[in-house]
Protein backbone atom coordinates (compact mmCIF):
# COMPACT_ATOMS: atom_id res chain seq x y z
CA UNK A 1 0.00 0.00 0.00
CA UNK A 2 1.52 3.48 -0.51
CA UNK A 3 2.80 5.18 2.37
CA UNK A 4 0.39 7.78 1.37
CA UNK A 5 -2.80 5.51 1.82
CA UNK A 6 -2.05 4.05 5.03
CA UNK A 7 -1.07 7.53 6.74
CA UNK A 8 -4.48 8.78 5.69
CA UNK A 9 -6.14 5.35 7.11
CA UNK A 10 -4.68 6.97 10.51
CA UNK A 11 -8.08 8.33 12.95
CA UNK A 12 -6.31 12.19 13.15
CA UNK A 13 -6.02 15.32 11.40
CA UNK A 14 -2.87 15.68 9.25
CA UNK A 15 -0.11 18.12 9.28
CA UNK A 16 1.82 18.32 6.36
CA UNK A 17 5.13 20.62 6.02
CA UNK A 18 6.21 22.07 2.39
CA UNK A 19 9.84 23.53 1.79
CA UNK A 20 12.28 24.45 -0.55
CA UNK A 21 14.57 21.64 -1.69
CA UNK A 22 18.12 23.54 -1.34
CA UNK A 23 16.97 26.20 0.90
CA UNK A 24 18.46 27.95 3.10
CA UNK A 25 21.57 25.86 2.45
CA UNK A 26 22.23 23.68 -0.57
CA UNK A 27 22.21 20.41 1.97
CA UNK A 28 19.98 21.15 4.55
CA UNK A 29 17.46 18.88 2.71
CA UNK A 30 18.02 16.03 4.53
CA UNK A 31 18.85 17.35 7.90
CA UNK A 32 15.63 18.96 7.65
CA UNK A 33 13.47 15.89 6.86
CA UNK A 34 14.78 14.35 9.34
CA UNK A 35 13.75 17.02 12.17
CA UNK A 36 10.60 17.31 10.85
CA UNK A 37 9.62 13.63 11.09
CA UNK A 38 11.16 13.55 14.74
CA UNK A 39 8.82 16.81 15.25
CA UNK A 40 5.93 14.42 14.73
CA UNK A 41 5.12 15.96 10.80
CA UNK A 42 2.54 13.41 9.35
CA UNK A 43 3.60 14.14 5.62
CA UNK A 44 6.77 15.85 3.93
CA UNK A 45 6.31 17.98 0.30
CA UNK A 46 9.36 18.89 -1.23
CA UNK A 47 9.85 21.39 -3.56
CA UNK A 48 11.31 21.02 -6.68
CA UNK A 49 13.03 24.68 -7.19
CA UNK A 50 11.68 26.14 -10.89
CA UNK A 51 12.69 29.99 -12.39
CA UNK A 52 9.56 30.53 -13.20
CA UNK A 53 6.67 29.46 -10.19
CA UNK A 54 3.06 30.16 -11.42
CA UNK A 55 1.32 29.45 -8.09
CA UNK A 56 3.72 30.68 -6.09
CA UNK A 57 3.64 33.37 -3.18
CA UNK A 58 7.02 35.27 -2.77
CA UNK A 59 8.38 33.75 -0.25
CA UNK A 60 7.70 30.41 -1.78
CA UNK A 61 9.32 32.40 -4.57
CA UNK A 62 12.62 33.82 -2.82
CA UNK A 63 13.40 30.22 -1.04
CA UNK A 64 13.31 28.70 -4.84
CA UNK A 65 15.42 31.45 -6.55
CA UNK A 66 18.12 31.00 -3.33
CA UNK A 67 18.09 26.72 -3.90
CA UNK A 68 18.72 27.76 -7.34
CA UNK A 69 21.33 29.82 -6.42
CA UNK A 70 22.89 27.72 -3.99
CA UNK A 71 23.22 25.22 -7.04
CA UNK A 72 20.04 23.24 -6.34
CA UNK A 73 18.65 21.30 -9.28
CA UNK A 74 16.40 17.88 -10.14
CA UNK A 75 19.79 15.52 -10.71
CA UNK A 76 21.28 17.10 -7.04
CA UNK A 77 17.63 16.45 -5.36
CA UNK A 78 17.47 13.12 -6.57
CA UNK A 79 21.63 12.47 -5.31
CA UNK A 80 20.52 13.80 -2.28
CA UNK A 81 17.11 11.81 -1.47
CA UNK A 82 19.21 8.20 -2.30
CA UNK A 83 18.93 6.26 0.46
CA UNK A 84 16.26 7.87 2.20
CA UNK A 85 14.35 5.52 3.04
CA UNK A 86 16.65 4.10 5.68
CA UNK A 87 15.92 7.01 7.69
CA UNK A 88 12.44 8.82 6.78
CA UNK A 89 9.45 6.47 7.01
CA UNK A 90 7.11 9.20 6.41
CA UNK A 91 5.14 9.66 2.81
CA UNK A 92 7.42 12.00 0.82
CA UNK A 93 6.17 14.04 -2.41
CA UNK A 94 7.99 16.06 -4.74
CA UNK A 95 6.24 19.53 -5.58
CA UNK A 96 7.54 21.25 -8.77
CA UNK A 97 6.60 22.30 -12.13
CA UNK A 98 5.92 20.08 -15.42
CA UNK A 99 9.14 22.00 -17.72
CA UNK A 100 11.91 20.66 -15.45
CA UNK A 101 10.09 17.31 -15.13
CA UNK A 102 9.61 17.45 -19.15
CA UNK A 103 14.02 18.77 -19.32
CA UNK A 104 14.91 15.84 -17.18
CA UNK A 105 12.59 12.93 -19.12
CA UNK A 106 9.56 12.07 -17.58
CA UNK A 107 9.95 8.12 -17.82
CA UNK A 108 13.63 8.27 -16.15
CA UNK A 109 12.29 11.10 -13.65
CA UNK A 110 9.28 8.41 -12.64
CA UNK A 111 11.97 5.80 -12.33
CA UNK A 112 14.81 8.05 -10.14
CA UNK A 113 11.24 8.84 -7.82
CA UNK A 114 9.76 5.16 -7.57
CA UNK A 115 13.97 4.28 -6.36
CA UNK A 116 14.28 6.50 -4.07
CA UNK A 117 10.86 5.88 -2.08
CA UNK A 118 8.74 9.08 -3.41
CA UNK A 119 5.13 8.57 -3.00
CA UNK A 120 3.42 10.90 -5.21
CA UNK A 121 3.96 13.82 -7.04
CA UNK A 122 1.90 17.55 -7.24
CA UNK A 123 2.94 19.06 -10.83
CA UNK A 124 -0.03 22.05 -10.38
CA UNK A 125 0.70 22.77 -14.19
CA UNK A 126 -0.62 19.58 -15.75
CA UNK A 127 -4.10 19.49 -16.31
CA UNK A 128 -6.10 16.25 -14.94
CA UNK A 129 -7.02 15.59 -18.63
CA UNK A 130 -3.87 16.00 -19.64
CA UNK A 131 -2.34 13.69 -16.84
CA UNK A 132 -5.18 11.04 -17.34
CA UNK A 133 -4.72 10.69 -21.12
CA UNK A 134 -0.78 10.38 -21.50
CA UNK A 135 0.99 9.87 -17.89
CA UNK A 136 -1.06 8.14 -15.68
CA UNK A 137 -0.67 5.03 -16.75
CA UNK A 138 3.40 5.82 -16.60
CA UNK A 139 2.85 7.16 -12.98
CA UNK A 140 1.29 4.46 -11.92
CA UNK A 141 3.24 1.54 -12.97
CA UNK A 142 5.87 3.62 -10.93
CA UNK A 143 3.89 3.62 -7.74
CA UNK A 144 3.45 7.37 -7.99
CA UNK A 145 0.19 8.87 -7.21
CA UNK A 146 -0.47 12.62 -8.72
CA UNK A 147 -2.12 15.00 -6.29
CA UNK A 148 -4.57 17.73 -7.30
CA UNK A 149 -5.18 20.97 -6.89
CA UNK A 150 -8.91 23.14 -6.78
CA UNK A 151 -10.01 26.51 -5.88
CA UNK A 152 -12.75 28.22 -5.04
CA UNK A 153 -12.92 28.86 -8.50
CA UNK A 154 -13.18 25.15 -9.89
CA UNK A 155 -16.58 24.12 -11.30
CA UNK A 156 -18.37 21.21 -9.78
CA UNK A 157 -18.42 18.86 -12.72
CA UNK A 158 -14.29 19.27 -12.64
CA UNK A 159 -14.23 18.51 -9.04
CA UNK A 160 -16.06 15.52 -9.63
CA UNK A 161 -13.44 14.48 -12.54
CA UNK A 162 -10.38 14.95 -10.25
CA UNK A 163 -11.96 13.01 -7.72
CA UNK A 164 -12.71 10.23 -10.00
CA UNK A 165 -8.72 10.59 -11.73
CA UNK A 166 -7.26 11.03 -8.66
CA UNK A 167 -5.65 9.31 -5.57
CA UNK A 168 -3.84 10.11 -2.54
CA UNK A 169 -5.48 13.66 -1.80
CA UNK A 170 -7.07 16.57 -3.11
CA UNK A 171 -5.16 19.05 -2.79
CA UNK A 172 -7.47 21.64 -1.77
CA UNK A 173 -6.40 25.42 -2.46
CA UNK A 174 -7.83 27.97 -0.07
CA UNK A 175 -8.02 30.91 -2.26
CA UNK A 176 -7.52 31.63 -6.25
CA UNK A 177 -4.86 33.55 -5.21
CA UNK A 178 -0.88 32.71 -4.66
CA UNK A 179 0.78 31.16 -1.73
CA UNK A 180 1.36 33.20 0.99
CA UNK A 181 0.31 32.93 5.17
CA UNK A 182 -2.51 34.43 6.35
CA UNK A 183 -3.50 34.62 9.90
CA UNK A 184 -7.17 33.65 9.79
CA UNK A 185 -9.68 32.81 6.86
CA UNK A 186 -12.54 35.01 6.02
CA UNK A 187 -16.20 33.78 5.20
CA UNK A 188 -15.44 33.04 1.46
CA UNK A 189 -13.15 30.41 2.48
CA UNK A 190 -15.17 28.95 5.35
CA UNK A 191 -18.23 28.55 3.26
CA UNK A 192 -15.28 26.78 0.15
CA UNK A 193 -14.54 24.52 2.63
CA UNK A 194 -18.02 23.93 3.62
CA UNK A 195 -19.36 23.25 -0.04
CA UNK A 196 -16.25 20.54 -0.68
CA UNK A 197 -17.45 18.54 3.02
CA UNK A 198 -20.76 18.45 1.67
CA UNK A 199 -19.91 17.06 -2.35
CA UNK A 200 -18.76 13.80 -0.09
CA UNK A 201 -15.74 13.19 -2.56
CA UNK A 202 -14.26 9.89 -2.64
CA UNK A 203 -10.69 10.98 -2.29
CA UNK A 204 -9.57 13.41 0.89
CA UNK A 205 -8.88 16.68 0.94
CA UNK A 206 -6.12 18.61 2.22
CA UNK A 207 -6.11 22.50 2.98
CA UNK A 208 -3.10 24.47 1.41
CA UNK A 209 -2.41 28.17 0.93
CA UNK A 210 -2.93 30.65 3.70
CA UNK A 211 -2.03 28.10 6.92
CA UNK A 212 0.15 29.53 8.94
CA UNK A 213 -0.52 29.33 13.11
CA UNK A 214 -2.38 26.95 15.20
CA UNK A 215 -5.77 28.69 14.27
CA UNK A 216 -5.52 28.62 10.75
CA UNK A 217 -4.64 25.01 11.13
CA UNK A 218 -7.93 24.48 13.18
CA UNK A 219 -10.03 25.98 10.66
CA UNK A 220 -8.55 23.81 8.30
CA UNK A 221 -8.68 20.54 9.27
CA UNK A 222 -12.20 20.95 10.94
CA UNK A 223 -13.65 20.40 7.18
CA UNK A 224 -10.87 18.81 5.61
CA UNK A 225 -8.61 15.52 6.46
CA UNK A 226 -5.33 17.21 6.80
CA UNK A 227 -3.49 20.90 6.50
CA UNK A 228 -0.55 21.76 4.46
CA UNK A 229 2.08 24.71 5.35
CA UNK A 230 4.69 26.21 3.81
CA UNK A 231 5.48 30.01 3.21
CA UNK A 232 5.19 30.20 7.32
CA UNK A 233 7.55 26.79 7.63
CA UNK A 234 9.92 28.49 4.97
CA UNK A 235 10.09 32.37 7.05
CA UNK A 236 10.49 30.27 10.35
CA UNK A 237 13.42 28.40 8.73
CA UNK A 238 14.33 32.33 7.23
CA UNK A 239 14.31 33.76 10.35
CA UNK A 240 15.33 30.53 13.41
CA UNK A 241 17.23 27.80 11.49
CA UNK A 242 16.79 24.22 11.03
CA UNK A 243 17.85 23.34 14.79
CA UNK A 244 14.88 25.03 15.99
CA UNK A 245 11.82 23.24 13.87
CA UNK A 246 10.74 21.41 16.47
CA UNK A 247 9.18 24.65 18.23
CA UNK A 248 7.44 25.62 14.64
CA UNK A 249 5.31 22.60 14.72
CA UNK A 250 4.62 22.54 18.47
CA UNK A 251 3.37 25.76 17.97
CA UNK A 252 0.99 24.82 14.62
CA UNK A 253 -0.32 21.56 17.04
CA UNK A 254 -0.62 23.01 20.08
């Protein structure tokens, strides 16, 4: 069963982490993995650093240009995930965009992911239709799953196909708008979140965009199976270091 699966089985709300790959240093990827499972972190996305982020806040934005800087790429992520599954048990998926994916060979990037232990994969530039005609079968015979995302913005008969296409999670965006942490969510989102609890979809969802404290976390995860962070994670890491992510997470789970 993918690790993916059986960590949603679990009776609890999820609390899933996003960073950088190759931010702030070139190498902390693994050392911070590793605190982030010892933190208690349910699920791990790592980002695959692109020039060019479409759904990106700038933070999200900055991290990615530094990993690029610091010399991060797909072939040095890869290098640097070998082996990890002697050490990090929890699901792992690689967030980045379709072009580098497309630059490195989609067939050999499947392979390097299904070798190293990488559940799934969130690519928020292929279209389902596009996924479900050409790669899926690809992805799957790799034992990669390919998570969605909607919006407030996505029509009901779309939701419906992505639930049917999909597995995993949903990845469900809290606003059309970029990344970025917000403090609480307004009435818009609220009733979002409200309208995707009652379509009773198949697959879970997972909040993302805007999560950035204990109470945005709440709200989250009261209509949804799980929360994911990042542009707060990412500033924390900014401003405190990887030593210190233990406290970041104590303070989202409080």
């Amino acid at each position: 069963m993918n690790r993916i699966d059986q960590k949603f089985k679990e009776d609890k709300k999820l609390l899933s982490i996003y960073f950088s790959a190759g931010y702030p240093k070139l190498e902390d990827t693994l050392p911070i993995l590793k605190k982030l499972q010892a933190s208690g972190v349910d699920m791990v996305e790592i980002g695959l650093p692109f020039s060019d982020p479409l759904a990106d806040g700038p933070t999200i934005q900055e991290s990615s240009t530094q990993a690029l800087r610091n010399g991060m790429n797909t072939e040095k992520l890869f290098d640097q995930l070998d082996g990890i599954r002697k050490e990090i048990e929890i699901p792992l998926v690689l967030m980045g965009y379709f072009n580098p994916m497309m630059q490195y060979g989609i067939e050999k990037f499947c392979k390097r992911c299904e070798a190293i232990g990488i559940d799934g994969l969130i690519i928020p530039d292929l279209p389902v239709d596009v996924y479900h005609e050409n790669y899926k079968t690809l992805f799957e015979q790799h034992g990669l799953y390919n998570m969605f995302l909607i919006t407030p913005q996505t029509s009901r008969e779309r939701i419906r196909y992505i639930d049917q296409v999909s597995k995993g999670f949903i990845y469900m965006v809290s606003s059309a708008s970029v990344t970025g942490a917000k403090n609480t969510f307004g009435r818009t989102q609220t009733e979002y979140f409200q309208r995707i609890q009652r379509m009773e979809l198949s697959t879970p969802t997972v909040v993302g965009f805007g999560i950035s404290n204990a109470a945005t976390y709440q709200a989250a995860v009261k209509k949804a199976k799980g929360a994911i962070i990042g542009s707060a994670f990412i500033k924390f890491l900014e401003q405190k270091g990887v030593d210190r992510i233990p406290e970041f997470i104590q303070s989202i789970r409080k």
